[in-house]
C-alpha atoms as a PDB file:
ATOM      1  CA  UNK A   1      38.082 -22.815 -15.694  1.00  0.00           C
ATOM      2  CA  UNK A   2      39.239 -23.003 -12.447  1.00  0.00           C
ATOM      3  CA  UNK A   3      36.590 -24.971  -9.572  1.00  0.00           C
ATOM      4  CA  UNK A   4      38.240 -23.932  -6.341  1.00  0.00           C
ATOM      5  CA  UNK A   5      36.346 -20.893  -4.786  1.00  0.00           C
ATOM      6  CA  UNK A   6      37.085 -17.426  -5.672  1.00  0.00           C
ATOM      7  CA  UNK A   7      36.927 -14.589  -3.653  1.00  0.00           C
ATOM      8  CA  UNK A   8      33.779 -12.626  -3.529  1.00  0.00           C
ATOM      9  CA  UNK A   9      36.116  -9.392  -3.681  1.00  0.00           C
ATOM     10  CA  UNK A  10      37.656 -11.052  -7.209  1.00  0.00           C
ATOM     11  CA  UNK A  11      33.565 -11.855  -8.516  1.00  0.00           C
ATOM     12  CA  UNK A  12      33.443  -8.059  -7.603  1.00  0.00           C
ATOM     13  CA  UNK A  13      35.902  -6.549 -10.417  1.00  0.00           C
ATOM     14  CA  UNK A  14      34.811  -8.867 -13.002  1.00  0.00           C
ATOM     15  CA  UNK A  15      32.314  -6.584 -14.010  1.00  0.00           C
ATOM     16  CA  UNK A  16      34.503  -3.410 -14.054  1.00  0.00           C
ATOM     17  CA  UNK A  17      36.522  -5.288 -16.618  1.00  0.00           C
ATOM     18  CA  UNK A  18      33.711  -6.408 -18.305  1.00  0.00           C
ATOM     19  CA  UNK A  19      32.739  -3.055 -18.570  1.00  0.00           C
ATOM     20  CA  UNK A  20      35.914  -1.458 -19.667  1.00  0.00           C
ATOM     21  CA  UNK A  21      36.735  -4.114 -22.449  1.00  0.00           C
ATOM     22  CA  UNK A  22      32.670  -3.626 -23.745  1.00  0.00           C
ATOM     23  CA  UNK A  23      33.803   0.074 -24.313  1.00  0.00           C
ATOM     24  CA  UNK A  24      37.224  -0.720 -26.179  1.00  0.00           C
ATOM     25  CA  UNK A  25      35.674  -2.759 -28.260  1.00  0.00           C
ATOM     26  CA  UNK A  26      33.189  -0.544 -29.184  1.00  0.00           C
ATOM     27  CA  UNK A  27      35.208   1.521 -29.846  1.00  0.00           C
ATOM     28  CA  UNK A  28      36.773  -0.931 -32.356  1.00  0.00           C
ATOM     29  CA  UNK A  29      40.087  -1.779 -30.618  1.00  0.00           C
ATOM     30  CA  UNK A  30      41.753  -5.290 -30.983  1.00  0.00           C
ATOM     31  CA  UNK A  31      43.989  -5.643 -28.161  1.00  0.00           C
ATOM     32  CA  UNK A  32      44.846  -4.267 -24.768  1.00  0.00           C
ATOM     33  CA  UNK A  33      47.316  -5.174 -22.026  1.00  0.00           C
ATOM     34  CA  UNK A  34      47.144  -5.892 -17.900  1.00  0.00           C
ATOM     35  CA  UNK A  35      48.915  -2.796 -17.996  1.00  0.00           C
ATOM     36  CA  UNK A  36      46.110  -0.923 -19.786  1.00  0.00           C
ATOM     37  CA  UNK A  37      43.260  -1.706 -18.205  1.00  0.00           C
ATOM     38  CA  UNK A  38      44.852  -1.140 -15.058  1.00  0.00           C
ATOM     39  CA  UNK A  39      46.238   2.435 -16.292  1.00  0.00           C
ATOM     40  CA  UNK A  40      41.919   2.967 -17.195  1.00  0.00           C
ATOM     41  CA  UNK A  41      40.751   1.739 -14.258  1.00  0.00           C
ATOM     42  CA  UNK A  42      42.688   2.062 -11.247  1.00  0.00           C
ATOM     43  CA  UNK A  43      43.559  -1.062 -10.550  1.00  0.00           C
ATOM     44  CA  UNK A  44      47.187  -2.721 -10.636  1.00  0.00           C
ATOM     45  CA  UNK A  45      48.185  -4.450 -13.533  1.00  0.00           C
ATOM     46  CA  UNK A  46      48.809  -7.539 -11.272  1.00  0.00           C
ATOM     47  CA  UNK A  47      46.103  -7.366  -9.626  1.00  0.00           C
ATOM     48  CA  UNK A  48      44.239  -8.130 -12.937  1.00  0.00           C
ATOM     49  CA  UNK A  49      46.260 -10.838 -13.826  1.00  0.00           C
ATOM     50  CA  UNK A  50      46.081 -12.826 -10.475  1.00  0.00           C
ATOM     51  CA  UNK A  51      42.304 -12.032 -10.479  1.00  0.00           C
ATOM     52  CA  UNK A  52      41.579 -13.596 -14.469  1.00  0.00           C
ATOM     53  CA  UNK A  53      44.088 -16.152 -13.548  1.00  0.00           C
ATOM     54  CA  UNK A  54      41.717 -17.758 -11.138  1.00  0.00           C
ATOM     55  CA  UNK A  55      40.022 -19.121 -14.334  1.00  0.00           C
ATOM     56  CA  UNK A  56      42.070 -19.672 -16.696  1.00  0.00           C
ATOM     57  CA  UNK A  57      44.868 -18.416 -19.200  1.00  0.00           C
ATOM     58  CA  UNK A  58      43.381 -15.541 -21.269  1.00  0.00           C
ATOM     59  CA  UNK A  59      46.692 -13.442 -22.640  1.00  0.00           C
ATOM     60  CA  UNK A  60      49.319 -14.287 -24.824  1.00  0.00           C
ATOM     61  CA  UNK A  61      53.423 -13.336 -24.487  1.00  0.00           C
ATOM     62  CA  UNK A  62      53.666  -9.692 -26.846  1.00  0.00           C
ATOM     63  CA  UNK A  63      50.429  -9.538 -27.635  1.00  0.00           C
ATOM     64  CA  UNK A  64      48.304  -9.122 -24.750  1.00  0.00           C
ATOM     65  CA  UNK A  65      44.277  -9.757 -24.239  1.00  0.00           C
ATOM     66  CA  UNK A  66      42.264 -10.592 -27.240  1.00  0.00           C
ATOM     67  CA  UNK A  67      38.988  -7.892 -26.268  1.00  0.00           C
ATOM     68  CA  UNK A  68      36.300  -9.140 -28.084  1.00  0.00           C
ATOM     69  CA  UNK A  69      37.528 -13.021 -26.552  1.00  0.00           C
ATOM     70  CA  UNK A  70      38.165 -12.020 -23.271  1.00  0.00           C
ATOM     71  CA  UNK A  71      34.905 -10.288 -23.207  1.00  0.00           C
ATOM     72  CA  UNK A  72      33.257 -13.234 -24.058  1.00  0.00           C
ATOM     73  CA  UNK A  73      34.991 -15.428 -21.488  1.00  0.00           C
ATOM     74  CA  UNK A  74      34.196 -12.995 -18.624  1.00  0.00           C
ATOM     75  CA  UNK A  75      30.770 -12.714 -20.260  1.00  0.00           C
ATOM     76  CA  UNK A  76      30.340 -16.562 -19.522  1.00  0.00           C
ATOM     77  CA  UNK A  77      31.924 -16.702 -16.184  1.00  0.00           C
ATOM     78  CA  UNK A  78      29.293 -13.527 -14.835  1.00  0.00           C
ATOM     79  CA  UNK A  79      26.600 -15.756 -16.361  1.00  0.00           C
ATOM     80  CA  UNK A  80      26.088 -12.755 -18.543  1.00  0.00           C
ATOM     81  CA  UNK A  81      26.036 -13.824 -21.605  1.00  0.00           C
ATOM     82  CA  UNK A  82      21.986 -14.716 -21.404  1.00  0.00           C
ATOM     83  CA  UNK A  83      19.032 -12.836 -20.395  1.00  0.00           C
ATOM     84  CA  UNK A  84      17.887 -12.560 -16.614  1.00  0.00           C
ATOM     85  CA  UNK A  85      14.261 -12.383 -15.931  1.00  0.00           C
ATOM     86  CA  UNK A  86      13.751  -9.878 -13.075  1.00  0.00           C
ATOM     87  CA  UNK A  87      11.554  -9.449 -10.455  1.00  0.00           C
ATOM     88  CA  UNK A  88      10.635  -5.577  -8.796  1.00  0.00           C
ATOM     89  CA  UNK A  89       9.187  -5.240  -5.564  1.00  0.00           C
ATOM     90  CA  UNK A  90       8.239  -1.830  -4.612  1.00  0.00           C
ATOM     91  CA  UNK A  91       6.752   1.011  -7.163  1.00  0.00           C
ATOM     92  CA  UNK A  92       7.318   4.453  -5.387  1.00  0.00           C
ATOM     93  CA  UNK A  93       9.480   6.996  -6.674  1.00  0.00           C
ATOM     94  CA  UNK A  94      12.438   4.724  -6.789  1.00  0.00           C
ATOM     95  CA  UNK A  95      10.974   2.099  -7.673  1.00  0.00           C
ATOM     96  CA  UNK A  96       9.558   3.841 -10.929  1.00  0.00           C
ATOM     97  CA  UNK A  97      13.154   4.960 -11.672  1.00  0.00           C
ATOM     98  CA  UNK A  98      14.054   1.691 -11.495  1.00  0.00           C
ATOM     99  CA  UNK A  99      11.192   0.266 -13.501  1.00  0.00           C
ATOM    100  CA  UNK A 100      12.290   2.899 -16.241  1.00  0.00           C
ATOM    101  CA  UNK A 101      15.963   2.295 -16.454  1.00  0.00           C
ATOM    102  CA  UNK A 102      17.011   0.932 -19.562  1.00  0.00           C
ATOM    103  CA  UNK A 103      20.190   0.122 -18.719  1.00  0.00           C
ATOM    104  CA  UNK A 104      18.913  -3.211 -17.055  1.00  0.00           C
ATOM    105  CA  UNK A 105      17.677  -4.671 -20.354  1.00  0.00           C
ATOM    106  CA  UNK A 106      20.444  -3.373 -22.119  1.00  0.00           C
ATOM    107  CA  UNK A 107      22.445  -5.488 -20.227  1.00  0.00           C
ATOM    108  CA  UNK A 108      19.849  -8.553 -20.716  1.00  0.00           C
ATOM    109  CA  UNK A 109      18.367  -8.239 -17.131  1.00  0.00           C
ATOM    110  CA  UNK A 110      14.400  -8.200 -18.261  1.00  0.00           C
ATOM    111  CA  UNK A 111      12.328  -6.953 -15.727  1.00  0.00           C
ATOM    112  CA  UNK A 112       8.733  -9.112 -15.746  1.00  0.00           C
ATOM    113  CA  UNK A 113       7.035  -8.587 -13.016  1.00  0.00           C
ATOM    114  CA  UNK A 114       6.451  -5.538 -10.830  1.00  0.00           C
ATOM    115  CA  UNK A 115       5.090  -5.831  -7.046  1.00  0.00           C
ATOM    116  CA  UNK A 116       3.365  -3.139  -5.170  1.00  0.00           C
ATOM    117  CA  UNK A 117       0.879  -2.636  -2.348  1.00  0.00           C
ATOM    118  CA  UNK A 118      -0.649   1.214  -3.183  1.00  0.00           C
ATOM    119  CA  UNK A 119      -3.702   0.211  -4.923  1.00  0.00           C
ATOM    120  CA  UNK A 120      -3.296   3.522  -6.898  1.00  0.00           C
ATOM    121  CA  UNK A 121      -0.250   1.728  -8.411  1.00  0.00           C
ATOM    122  CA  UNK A 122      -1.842  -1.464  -9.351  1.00  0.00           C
ATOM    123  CA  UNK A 123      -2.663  -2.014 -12.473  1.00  0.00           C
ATOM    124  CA  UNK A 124      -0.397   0.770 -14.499  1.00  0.00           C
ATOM    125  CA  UNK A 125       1.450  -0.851 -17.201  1.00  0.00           C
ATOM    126  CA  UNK A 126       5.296   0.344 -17.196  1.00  0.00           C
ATOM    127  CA  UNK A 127       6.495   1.181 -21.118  1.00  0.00           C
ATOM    128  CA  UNK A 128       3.501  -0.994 -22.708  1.00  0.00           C
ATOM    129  CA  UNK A 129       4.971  -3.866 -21.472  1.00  0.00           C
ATOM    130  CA  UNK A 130       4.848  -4.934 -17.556  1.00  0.00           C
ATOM    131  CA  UNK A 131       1.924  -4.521 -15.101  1.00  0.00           C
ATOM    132  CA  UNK A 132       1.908  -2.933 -11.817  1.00  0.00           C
ATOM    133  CA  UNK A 133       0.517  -6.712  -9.559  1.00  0.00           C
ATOM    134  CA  UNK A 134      -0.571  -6.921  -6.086  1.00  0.00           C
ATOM    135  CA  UNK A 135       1.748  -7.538  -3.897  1.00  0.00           C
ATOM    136  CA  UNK A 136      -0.269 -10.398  -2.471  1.00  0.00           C
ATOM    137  CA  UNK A 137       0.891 -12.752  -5.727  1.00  0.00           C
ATOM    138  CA  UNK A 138       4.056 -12.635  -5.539  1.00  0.00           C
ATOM    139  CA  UNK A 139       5.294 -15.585  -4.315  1.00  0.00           C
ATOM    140  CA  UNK A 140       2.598 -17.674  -6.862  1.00  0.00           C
ATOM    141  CA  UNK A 141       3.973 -15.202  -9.808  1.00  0.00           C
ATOM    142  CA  UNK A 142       7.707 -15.932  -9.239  1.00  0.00           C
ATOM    143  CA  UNK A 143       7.753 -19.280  -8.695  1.00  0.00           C
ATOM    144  CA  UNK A 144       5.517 -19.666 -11.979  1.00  0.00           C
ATOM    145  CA  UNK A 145       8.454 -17.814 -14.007  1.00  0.00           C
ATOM    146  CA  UNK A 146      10.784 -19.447 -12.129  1.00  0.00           C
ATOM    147  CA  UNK A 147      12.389 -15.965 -11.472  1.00  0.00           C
ATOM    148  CA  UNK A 148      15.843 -15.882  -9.807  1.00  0.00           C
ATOM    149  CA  UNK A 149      16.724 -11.837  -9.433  1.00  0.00           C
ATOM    150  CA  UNK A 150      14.792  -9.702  -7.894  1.00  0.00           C
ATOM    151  CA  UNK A 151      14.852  -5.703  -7.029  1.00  0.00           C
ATOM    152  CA  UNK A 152      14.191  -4.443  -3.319  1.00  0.00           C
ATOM    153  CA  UNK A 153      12.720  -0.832  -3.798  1.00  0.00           C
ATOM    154  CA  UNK A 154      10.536  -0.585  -0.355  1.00  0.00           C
ATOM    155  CA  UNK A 155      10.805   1.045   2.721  1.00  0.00           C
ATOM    156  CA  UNK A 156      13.411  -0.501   5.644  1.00  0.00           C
ATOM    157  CA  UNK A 157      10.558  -1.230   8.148  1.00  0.00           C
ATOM    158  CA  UNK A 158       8.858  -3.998   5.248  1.00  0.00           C
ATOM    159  CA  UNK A 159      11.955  -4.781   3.082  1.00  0.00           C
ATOM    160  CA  UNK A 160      12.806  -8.070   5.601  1.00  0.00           C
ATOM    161  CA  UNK A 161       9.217  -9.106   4.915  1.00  0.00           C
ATOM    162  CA  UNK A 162       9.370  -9.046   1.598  1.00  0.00           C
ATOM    163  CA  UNK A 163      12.983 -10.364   1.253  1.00  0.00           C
ATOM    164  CA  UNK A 164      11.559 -13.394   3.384  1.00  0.00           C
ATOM    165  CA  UNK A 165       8.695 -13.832   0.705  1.00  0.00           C
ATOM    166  CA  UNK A 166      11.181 -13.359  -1.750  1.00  0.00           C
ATOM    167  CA  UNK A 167      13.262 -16.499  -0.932  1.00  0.00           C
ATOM    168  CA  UNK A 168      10.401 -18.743  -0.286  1.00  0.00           C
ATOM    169  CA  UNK A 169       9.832 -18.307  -3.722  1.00  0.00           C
ATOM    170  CA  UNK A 170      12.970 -18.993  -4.439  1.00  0.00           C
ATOM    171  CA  UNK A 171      14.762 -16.020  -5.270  1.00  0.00           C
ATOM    172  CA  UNK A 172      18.603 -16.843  -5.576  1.00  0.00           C
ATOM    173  CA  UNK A 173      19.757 -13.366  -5.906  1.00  0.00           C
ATOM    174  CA  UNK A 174      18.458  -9.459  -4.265  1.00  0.00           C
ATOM    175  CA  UNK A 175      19.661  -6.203  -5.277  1.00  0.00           C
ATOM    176  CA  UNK A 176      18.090  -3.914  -2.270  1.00  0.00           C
ATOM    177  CA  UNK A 177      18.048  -0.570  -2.093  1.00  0.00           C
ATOM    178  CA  UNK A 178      16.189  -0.785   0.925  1.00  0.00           C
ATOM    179  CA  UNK A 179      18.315   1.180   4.092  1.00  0.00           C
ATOM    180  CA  UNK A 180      18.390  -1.912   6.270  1.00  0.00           C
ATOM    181  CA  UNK A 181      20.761  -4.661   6.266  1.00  0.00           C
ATOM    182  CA  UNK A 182      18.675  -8.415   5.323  1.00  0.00           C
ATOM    183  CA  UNK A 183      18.806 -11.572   7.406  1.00  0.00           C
ATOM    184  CA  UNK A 184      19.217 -13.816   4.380  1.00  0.00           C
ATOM    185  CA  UNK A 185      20.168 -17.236   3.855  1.00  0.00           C
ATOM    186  CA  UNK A 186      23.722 -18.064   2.975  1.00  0.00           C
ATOM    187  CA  UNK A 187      22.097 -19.650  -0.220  1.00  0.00           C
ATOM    188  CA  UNK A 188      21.236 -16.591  -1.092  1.00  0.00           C
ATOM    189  CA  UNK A 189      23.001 -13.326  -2.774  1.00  0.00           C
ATOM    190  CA  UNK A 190      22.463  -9.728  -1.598  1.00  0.00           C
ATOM    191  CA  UNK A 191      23.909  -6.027  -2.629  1.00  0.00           C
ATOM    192  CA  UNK A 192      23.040  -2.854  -1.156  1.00  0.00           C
ATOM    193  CA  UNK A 193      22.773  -0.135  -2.847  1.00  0.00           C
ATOM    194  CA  UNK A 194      22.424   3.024  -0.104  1.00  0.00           C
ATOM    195  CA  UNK A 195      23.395   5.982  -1.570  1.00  0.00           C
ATOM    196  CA  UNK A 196      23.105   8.001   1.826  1.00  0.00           C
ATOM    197  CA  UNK A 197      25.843   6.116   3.177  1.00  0.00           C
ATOM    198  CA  UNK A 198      28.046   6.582   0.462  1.00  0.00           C
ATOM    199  CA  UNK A 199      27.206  10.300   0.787  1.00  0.00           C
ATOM    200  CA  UNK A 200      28.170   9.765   4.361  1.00  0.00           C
ATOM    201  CA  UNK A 201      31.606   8.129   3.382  1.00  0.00           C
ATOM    202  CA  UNK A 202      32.535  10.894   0.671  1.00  0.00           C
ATOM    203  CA  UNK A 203      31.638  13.998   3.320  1.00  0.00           C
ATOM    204  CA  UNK A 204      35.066  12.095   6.054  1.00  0.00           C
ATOM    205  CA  UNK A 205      37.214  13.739   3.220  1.00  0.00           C
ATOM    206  CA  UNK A 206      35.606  17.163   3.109  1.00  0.00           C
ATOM    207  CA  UNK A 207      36.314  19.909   4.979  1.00  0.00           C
END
Protein backbone atom coordinates (compact mmCIF):
# COMPACT_ATOMS: atom_id res chain seq x y z
CA UNK A 1 0.00 0.00 0.00
CA UNK A 2 1.29 3.07 -0.91
CA UNK A 3 2.57 5.67 2.36
CA UNK A 4 2.96 8.93 0.50
CA UNK A 5 -0.20 11.16 1.04
CA UNK A 6 -3.19 10.92 -1.05
CA UNK A 7 -5.38 13.45 -2.00
CA UNK A 8 -8.37 14.15 0.09
CA UNK A 9 -10.36 14.48 -3.35
CA UNK A 10 -8.97 10.61 -4.17
CA UNK A 11 -10.15 9.43 -0.13
CA UNK A 12 -13.41 11.07 -1.53
CA UNK A 13 -14.35 8.45 -4.45
CA UNK A 14 -13.24 5.54 -2.57
CA UNK A 15 -16.48 5.15 -1.22
CA UNK A 16 -18.45 5.59 -4.51
CA UNK A 17 -16.49 2.59 -5.65
CA UNK A 18 -16.95 0.90 -2.66
CA UNK A 19 -20.39 1.35 -3.13
CA UNK A 20 -20.77 0.38 -6.70
CA UNK A 21 -18.63 -2.91 -6.44
CA UNK A 22 -20.95 -3.83 -2.95
CA UNK A 23 -23.93 -3.74 -5.48
CA UNK A 24 -22.23 -5.93 -8.33
CA UNK A 25 -21.45 -8.27 -6.14
CA UNK A 26 -24.60 -8.59 -4.78
CA UNK A 27 -25.78 -8.96 -7.47
CA UNK A 28 -23.47 -11.99 -7.97
CA UNK A 29 -21.04 -10.66 -10.62
CA UNK A 30 -17.31 -11.81 -10.74
CA UNK A 31 -15.53 -9.25 -12.58
CA UNK A 32 -15.74 -5.72 -13.85
CA UNK A 33 -13.39 -3.36 -15.69
CA UNK A 34 -11.98 0.55 -15.15
CA UNK A 35 -14.06 0.94 -18.02
CA UNK A 36 -17.21 -0.27 -16.25
CA UNK A 37 -17.33 1.30 -13.29
CA UNK A 38 -16.57 4.39 -14.91
CA UNK A 39 -19.46 3.79 -17.65
CA UNK A 40 -21.84 3.28 -13.93
CA UNK A 41 -20.61 5.99 -12.30
CA UNK A 42 -19.52 8.88 -14.14
CA UNK A 43 -16.24 8.91 -13.66
CA UNK A 44 -13.33 8.27 -16.32
CA UNK A 45 -11.97 5.04 -16.60
CA UNK A 46 -8.50 6.61 -15.88
CA UNK A 47 -9.40 8.43 -13.43
CA UNK A 48 -10.13 5.16 -11.49
CA UNK A 49 -7.08 3.63 -12.27
CA UNK A 50 -4.69 6.54 -11.23
CA UNK A 51 -6.91 6.93 -8.10
CA UNK A 52 -6.61 2.77 -6.89
CA UNK A 53 -3.13 3.01 -8.13
CA UNK A 54 -2.15 5.21 -5.27
CA UNK A 55 -2.26 1.92 -3.23
CA UNK A 56 -1.43 -0.62 -4.94
CA UNK A 57 -1.94 -3.01 -8.05
CA UNK A 58 -5.53 -4.38 -7.90
CA UNK A 59 -6.36 -5.53 -11.80
CA UNK A 60 -5.00 -7.99 -13.91
CA UNK A 61 -4.15 -7.74 -18.04
CA UNK A 62 -7.79 -9.36 -19.78
CA UNK A 63 -9.38 -9.90 -16.90
CA UNK A 64 -10.01 -6.86 -15.06
CA UNK A 65 -10.94 -6.23 -11.11
CA UNK A 66 -11.61 -9.20 -8.99
CA UNK A 67 -15.13 -7.52 -7.06
CA UNK A 68 -15.45 -9.37 -4.14
CA UNK A 69 -11.18 -8.70 -3.67
CA UNK A 70 -11.16 -5.33 -4.58
CA UNK A 71 -13.99 -4.73 -2.30
CA UNK A 72 -12.19 -6.03 0.38
CA UNK A 73 -9.01 -4.05 -0.27
CA UNK A 74 -10.93 -0.72 -0.46
CA UNK A 75 -12.87 -2.06 2.53
CA UNK A 76 -9.45 -2.05 4.49
CA UNK A 77 -8.02 1.09 3.16
CA UNK A 78 -11.64 3.19 4.32
CA UNK A 79 -11.02 1.43 7.65
CA UNK A 80 -14.35 -0.09 6.86
CA UNK A 81 -14.04 -3.29 7.28
CA UNK A 82 -14.81 -3.01 11.35
CA UNK A 83 -17.47 -1.48 13.31
CA UNK A 84 -17.41 2.35 14.33
CA UNK A 85 -18.87 3.28 17.59
CA UNK A 86 -20.74 6.60 17.11
CA UNK A 87 -21.47 9.38 19.00
CA UNK A 88 -24.96 11.81 18.32
CA UNK A 89 -25.18 15.13 19.58
CA UNK A 90 -28.42 16.79 19.09
CA UNK A 91 -32.07 14.93 19.25
CA UNK A 92 -34.56 17.30 17.39
CA UNK A 93 -36.24 16.40 14.36
CA UNK A 94 -33.05 15.66 12.56
CA UNK A 95 -31.46 14.38 14.94
CA UNK A 96 -34.25 11.62 15.47
CA UNK A 97 -33.96 10.88 11.71
CA UNK A 98 -30.64 10.36 12.21
CA UNK A 99 -30.92 8.30 15.36
CA UNK A 100 -33.39 6.06 13.23
CA UNK A 101 -31.43 5.51 10.11
CA UNK A 102 -30.42 2.13 9.64
CA UNK A 103 -28.26 2.60 7.07
CA UNK A 104 -25.45 3.67 9.62
CA UNK A 105 -25.30 0.23 11.27
CA UNK A 106 -25.72 -1.42 8.17
CA UNK A 107 -22.65 -0.10 7.24
CA UNK A 108 -21.04 -1.01 10.83
CA UNK A 109 -21.18 2.65 12.14
CA UNK A 110 -23.03 1.80 15.73
CA UNK A 111 -24.46 4.65 17.18
CA UNK A 112 -23.96 4.44 21.34
CA UNK A 113 -24.55 7.32 22.74
CA UNK A 114 -27.07 10.09 22.09
CA UNK A 115 -26.59 13.82 23.53
CA UNK A 116 -29.30 16.29 24.07
CA UNK A 117 -30.17 19.31 26.20
CA UNK A 118 -34.39 19.33 26.03
CA UNK A 119 -35.06 17.63 29.19
CA UNK A 120 -38.26 16.31 27.44
CA UNK A 121 -35.75 14.29 25.35
CA UNK A 122 -33.72 12.85 28.07
CA UNK A 123 -34.19 9.74 28.97
CA UNK A 124 -36.19 8.15 25.74
CA UNK A 125 -34.55 5.08 24.64
CA UNK A 126 -34.08 5.07 20.64
CA UNK A 127 -35.15 1.32 19.13
CA UNK A 128 -34.72 -0.47 22.71
CA UNK A 129 -31.31 0.09 22.55
CA UNK A 130 -29.61 3.72 23.17
CA UNK A 131 -30.65 6.39 25.73
CA UNK A 132 -31.41 9.92 25.18
CA UNK A 133 -28.13 11.48 28.02
CA UNK A 134 -27.67 14.91 29.17
CA UNK A 135 -25.75 16.79 27.34
CA UNK A 136 -23.71 17.76 30.37
CA UNK A 137 -21.80 14.04 30.19
CA UNK A 138 -20.61 14.05 27.25
CA UNK A 139 -17.23 14.60 27.33
CA UNK A 140 -16.95 11.87 30.58
CA UNK A 141 -19.21 9.38 28.27
CA UNK A 142 -16.95 9.56 25.16
CA UNK A 143 -13.83 9.44 26.48
CA UNK A 144 -15.04 6.29 28.61
CA UNK A 145 -15.94 4.48 25.13
CA UNK A 146 -13.17 5.85 23.70
CA UNK A 147 -15.51 7.07 20.84
CA UNK A 148 -13.87 8.50 17.68
CA UNK A 149 -17.06 9.60 15.25
CA UNK A 150 -19.43 11.64 16.20
CA UNK A 151 -22.81 13.25 14.55
CA UNK A 152 -23.45 17.17 14.72
CA UNK A 153 -27.36 17.49 14.60
CA UNK A 154 -27.76 21.05 16.58
CA UNK A 155 -28.48 24.36 15.74
CA UNK A 156 -25.47 26.76 14.04
CA UNK A 157 -25.45 29.25 16.99
CA UNK A 158 -24.24 25.98 19.60
CA UNK A 159 -22.74 23.51 17.04
CA UNK A 160 -18.95 25.29 17.64
CA UNK A 161 -19.59 24.64 21.33
CA UNK A 162 -20.26 21.40 21.09
CA UNK A 163 -17.71 20.58 18.31
CA UNK A 164 -15.13 22.17 20.88
CA UNK A 165 -16.42 19.64 23.62
CA UNK A 166 -16.35 17.17 21.10
CA UNK A 167 -12.55 17.23 20.48
CA UNK A 168 -11.55 17.61 24.01
CA UNK A 169 -12.86 14.37 24.29
CA UNK A 170 -11.14 13.33 21.68
CA UNK A 171 -13.26 12.98 18.82
CA UNK A 172 -11.05 12.28 15.63
CA UNK A 173 -13.77 12.56 13.17
CA UNK A 174 -17.45 15.01 12.82
CA UNK A 175 -20.09 14.57 10.39
CA UNK A 176 -22.16 18.06 10.96
CA UNK A 177 -25.13 18.88 9.66
CA UNK A 178 -25.07 21.91 11.51
CA UNK A 179 -25.33 25.26 8.84
CA UNK A 180 -22.10 26.79 10.06
CA UNK A 181 -18.69 26.10 9.00
CA UNK A 182 -16.36 24.58 12.40
CA UNK A 183 -13.06 26.00 13.60
CA UNK A 184 -11.50 22.58 14.06
CA UNK A 185 -8.17 21.34 14.56
CA UNK A 186 -6.19 20.10 11.62
CA UNK A 187 -6.07 16.77 13.68
CA UNK A 188 -9.32 16.56 13.22
CA UNK A 189 -11.88 15.43 10.25
CA UNK A 190 -15.08 17.32 9.32
CA UNK A 191 -18.02 16.93 6.48
CA UNK A 192 -20.91 19.04 6.03
CA UNK A 193 -23.79 17.93 5.14
CA UNK A 194 -26.20 21.25 4.25
CA UNK A 195 -28.75 20.33 2.14
CA UNK A 196 -29.99 24.06 1.66
CA UNK A 197 -26.94 24.85 -0.06
CA UNK A 198 -27.03 22.14 -2.32
CA UNK A 199 -30.62 23.23 -3.04
CA UNK A 200 -29.03 26.57 -3.63
CA UNK A 201 -26.40 25.07 -6.14
CA UNK A 202 -29.05 22.90 -8.16
CA UNK A 203 -31.65 26.15 -8.53
CA UNK A 204 -28.03 28.24 -10.84
CA UNK A 205 -29.22 25.65 -13.53
CA UNK A 206 -32.94 26.31 -13.44
CA UNK A 207 -34.74 28.62 -15.15
Amino acid sequence: MATTEVPDIVIGRLPIYLRALTLMDEAGQEFTSSQELGQKLGIGSAQIRKDLSHFGEFGKQGTGYEIKYLREQISKILHVDRDWSVALVGFGDLGQAIANYAGFANEGFHIQAIFENDSTKIGQKVNDQVVVEDITGLSERITQQKIKIAIVAVPAPVAQEVADKLVDAGVKAILSYAPITLSIPDTVRVQYIDPVTHMQRMTYYLD
